[in-house]
N, C-alpha and C. Protein backbone atom coordinates (compact mmCIF):
# COMPACT_ATOMS: atom_id res chain seq x y z
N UNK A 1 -17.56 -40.25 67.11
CA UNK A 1 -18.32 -41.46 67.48
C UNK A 1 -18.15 -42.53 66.40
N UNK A 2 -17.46 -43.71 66.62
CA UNK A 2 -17.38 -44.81 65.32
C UNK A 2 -18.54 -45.90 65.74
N UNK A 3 -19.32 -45.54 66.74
CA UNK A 3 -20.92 -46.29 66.99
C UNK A 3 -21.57 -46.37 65.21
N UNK A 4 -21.75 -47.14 64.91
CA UNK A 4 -22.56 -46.55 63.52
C UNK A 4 -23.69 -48.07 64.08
N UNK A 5 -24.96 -46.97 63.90
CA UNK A 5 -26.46 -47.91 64.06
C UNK A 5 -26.67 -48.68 62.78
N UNK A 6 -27.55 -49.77 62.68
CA UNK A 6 -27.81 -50.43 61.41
C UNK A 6 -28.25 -49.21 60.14
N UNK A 7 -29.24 -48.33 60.87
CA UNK A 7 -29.49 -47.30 59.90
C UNK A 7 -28.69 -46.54 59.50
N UNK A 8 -27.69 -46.18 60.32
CA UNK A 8 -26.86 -45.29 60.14
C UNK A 8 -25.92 -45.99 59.26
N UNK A 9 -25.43 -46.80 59.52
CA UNK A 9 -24.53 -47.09 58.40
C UNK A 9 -24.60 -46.89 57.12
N UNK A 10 -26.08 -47.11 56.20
CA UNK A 10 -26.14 -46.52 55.05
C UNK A 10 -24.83 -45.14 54.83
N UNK A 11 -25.45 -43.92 56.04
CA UNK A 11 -24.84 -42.42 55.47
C UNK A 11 -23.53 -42.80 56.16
N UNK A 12 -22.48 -43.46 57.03
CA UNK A 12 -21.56 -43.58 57.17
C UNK A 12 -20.58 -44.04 56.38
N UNK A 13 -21.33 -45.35 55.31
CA UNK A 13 -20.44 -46.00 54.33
C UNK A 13 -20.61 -44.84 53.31
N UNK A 14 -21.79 -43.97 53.08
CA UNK A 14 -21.88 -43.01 52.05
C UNK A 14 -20.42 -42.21 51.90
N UNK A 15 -20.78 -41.58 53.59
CA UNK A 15 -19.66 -40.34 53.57
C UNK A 15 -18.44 -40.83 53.59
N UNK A 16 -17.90 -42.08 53.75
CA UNK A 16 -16.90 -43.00 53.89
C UNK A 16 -16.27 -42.59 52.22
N UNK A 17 -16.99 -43.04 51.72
CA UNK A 17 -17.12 -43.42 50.03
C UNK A 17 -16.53 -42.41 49.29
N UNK A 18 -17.48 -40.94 50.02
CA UNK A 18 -17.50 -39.88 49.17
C UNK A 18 -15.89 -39.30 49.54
N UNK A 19 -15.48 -39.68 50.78
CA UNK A 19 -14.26 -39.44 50.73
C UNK A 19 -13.18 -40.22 50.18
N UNK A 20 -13.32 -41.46 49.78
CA UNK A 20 -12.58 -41.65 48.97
C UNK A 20 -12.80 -41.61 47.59
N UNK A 21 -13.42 -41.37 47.04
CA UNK A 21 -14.14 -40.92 45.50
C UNK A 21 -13.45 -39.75 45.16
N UNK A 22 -13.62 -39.02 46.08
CA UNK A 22 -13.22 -37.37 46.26
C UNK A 22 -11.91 -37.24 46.37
């Protein structure tokens, strides 16, 4: 699902992140 809600986006850009960090 690439729907991301206003709230949701917080943990989407998170897990986004953590994969590129990682």
């Amino acid at each position: 699902q690439l729907t991301a809600l206003p709230g949701d986006r917080s943990k989407a850009e998170k897990t986004f992140h953590q994969c590129v960090t990682t």
